[in-house]
N, C-alpha and C. Protein backbone atom coordinates (compact mmCIF):
# COMPACT_ATOMS: atom_id res chain seq x y z
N UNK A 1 -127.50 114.79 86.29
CA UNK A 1 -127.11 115.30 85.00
C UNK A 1 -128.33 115.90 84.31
N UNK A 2 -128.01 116.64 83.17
CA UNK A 2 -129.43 117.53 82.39
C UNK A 2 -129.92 116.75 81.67
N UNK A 3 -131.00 116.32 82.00
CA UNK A 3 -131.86 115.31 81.09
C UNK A 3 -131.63 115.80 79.80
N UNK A 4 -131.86 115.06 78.72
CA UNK A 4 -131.49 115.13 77.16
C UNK A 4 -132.99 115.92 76.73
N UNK A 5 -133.64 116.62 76.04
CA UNK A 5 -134.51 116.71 74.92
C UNK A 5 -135.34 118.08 75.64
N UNK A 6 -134.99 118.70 76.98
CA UNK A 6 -135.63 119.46 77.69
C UNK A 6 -134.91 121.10 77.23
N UNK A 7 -133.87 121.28 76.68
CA UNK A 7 -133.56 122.21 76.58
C UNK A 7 -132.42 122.10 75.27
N UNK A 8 -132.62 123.10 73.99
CA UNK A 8 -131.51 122.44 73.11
C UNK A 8 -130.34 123.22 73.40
N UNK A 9 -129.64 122.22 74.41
CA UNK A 9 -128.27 122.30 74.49
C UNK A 9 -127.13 121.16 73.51
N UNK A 10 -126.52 121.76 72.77
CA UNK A 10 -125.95 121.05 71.79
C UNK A 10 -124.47 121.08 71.66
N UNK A 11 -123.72 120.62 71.14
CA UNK A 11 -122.58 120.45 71.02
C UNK A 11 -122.10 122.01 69.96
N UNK A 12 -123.09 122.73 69.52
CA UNK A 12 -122.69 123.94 68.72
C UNK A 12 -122.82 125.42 70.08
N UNK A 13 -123.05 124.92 71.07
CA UNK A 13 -123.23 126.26 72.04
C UNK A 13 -122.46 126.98 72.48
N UNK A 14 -122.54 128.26 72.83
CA UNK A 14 -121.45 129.23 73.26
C UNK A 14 -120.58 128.06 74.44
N UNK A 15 -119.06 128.42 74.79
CA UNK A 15 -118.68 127.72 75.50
C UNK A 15 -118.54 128.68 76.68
N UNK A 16 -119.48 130.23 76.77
CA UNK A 16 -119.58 130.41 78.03
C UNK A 16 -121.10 130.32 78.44
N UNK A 17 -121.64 129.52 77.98
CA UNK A 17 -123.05 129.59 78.03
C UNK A 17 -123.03 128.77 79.54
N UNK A 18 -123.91 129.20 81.02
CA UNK A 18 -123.99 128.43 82.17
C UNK A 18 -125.52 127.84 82.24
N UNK A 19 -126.32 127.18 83.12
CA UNK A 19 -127.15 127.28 83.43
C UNK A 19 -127.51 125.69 85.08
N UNK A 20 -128.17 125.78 85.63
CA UNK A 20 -128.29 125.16 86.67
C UNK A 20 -128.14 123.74 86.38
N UNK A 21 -128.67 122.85 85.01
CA UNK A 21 -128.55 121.97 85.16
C UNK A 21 -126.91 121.11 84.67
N UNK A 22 -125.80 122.09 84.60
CA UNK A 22 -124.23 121.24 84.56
C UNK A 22 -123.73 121.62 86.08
N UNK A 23 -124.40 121.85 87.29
CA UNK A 23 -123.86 121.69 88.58
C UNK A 23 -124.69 120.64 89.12
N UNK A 24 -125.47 120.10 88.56
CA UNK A 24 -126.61 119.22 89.38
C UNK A 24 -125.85 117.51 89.32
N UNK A 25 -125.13 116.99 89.74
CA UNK A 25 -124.48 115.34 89.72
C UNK A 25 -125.46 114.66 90.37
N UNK A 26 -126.65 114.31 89.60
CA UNK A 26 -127.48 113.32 90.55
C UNK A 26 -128.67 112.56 89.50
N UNK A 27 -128.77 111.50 89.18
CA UNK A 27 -129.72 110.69 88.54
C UNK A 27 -130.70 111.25 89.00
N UNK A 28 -131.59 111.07 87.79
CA UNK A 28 -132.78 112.04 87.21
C UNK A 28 -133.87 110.47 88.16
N UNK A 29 -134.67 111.65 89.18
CA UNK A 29 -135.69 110.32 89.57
C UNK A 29 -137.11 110.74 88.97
N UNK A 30 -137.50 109.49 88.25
CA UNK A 30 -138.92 109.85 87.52
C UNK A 30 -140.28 110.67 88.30
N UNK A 31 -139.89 110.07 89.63
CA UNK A 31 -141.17 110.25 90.52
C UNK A 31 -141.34 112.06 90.72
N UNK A 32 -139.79 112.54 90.58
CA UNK A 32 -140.22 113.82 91.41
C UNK A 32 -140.15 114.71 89.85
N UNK A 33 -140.88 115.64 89.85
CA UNK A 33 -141.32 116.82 88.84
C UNK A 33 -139.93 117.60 87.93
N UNK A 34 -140.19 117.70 86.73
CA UNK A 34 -139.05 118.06 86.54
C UNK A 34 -139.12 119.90 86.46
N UNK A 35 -138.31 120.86 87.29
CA UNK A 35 -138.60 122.26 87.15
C UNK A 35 -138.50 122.79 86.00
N UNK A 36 -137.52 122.53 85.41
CA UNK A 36 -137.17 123.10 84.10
C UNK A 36 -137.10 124.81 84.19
N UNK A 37 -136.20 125.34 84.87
CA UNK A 37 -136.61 126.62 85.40
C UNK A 37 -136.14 127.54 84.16
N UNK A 38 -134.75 126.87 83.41
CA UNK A 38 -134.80 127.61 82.31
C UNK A 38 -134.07 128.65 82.57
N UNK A 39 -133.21 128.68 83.47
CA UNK A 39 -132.17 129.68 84.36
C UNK A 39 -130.74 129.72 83.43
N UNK A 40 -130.79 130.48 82.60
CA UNK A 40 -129.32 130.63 81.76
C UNK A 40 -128.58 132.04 82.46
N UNK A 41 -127.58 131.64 82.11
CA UNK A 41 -126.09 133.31 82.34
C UNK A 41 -124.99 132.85 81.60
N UNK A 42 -124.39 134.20 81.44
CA UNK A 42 -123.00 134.37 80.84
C UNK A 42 -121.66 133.86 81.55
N UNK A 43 -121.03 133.21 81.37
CA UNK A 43 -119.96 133.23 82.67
C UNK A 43 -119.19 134.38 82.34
N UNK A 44 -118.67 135.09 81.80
CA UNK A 44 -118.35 136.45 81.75
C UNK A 44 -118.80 137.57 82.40
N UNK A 45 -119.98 137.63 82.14
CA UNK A 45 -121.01 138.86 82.53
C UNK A 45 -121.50 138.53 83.97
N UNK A 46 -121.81 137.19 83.89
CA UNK A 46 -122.33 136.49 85.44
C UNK A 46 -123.70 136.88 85.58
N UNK A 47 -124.54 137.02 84.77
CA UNK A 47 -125.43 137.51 84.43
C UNK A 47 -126.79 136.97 83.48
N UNK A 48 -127.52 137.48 83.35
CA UNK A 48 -128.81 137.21 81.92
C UNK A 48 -128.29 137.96 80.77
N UNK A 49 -127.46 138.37 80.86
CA UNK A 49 -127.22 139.42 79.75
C UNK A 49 -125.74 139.22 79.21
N UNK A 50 -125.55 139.15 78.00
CA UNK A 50 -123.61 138.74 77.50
C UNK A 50 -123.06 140.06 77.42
N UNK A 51 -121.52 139.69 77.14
CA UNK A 51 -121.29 141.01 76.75
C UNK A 51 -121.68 141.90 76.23
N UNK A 52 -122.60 141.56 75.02
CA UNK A 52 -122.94 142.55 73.83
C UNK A 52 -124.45 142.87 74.35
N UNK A 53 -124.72 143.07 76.10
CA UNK A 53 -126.07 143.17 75.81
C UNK A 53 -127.32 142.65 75.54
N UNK A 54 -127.36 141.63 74.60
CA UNK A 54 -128.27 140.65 74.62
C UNK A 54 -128.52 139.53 75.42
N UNK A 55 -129.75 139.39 75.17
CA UNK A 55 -130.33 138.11 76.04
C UNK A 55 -129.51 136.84 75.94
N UNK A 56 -129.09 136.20 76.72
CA UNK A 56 -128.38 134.60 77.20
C UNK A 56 -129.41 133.77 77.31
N UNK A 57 -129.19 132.67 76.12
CA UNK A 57 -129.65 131.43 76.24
C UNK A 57 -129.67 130.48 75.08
N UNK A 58 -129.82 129.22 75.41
CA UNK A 58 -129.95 128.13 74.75
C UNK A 58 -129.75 128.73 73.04
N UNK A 59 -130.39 129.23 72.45
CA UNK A 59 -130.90 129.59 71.41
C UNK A 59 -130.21 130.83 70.77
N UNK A 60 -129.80 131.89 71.75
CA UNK A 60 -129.69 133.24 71.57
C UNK A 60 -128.21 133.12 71.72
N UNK A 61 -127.02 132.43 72.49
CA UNK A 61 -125.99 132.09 72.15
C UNK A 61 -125.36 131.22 71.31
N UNK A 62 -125.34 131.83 69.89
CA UNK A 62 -124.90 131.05 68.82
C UNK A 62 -123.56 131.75 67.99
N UNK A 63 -123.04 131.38 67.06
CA UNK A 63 -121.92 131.87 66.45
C UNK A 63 -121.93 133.15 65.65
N UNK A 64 -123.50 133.55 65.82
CA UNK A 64 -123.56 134.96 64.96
C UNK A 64 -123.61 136.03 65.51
N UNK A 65 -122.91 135.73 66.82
CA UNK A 65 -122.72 136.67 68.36
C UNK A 65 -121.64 137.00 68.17
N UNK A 66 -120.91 138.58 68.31
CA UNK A 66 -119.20 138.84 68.48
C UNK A 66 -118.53 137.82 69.67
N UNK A 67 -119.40 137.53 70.48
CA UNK A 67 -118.86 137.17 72.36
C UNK A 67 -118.87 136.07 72.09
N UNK A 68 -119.27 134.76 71.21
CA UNK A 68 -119.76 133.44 70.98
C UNK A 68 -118.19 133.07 71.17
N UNK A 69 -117.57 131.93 72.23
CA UNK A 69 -116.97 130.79 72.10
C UNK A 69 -117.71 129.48 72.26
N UNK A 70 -116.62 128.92 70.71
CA UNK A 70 -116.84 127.81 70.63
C UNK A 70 -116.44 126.86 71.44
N UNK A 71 -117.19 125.54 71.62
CA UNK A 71 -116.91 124.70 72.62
C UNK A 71 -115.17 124.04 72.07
């Protein structure tokens, strides 16, 4: 699962917002490094980029976007 405090993913985020860590099902082991690669897309667009063109991510998909669904 996506470790908590590494990326602000929140309960206010686009609800097509993707990124690598909601396919990952596996307890977080301390020993090994965390990548944090920071890999966002649209599920629409399938892409780095949303409908409207702009940049996808954490931050940049919010409600003051035309394309923004809510969760």
């Amino acid at each position: 699962m996506e470790r908590a405090g590494l990326t602000r993913i929140d309960d206010d985020r686009c609800n097509l917002l993707r990124w690598k860590g909601m396919f990952i099902d596996a307890m977080w082991d301390p020993k090994v490094p965390h990548g944090n690669d920071r890999a966002f897309w649209c599920h629409l667009t399938q892409n780095c980029l949303g409908p409207d063109s702009q940049l996808v991510d954490e931050y940049e998909c919010n409600e003051t976007r035309k394309c923004y669904k809510a969760l």
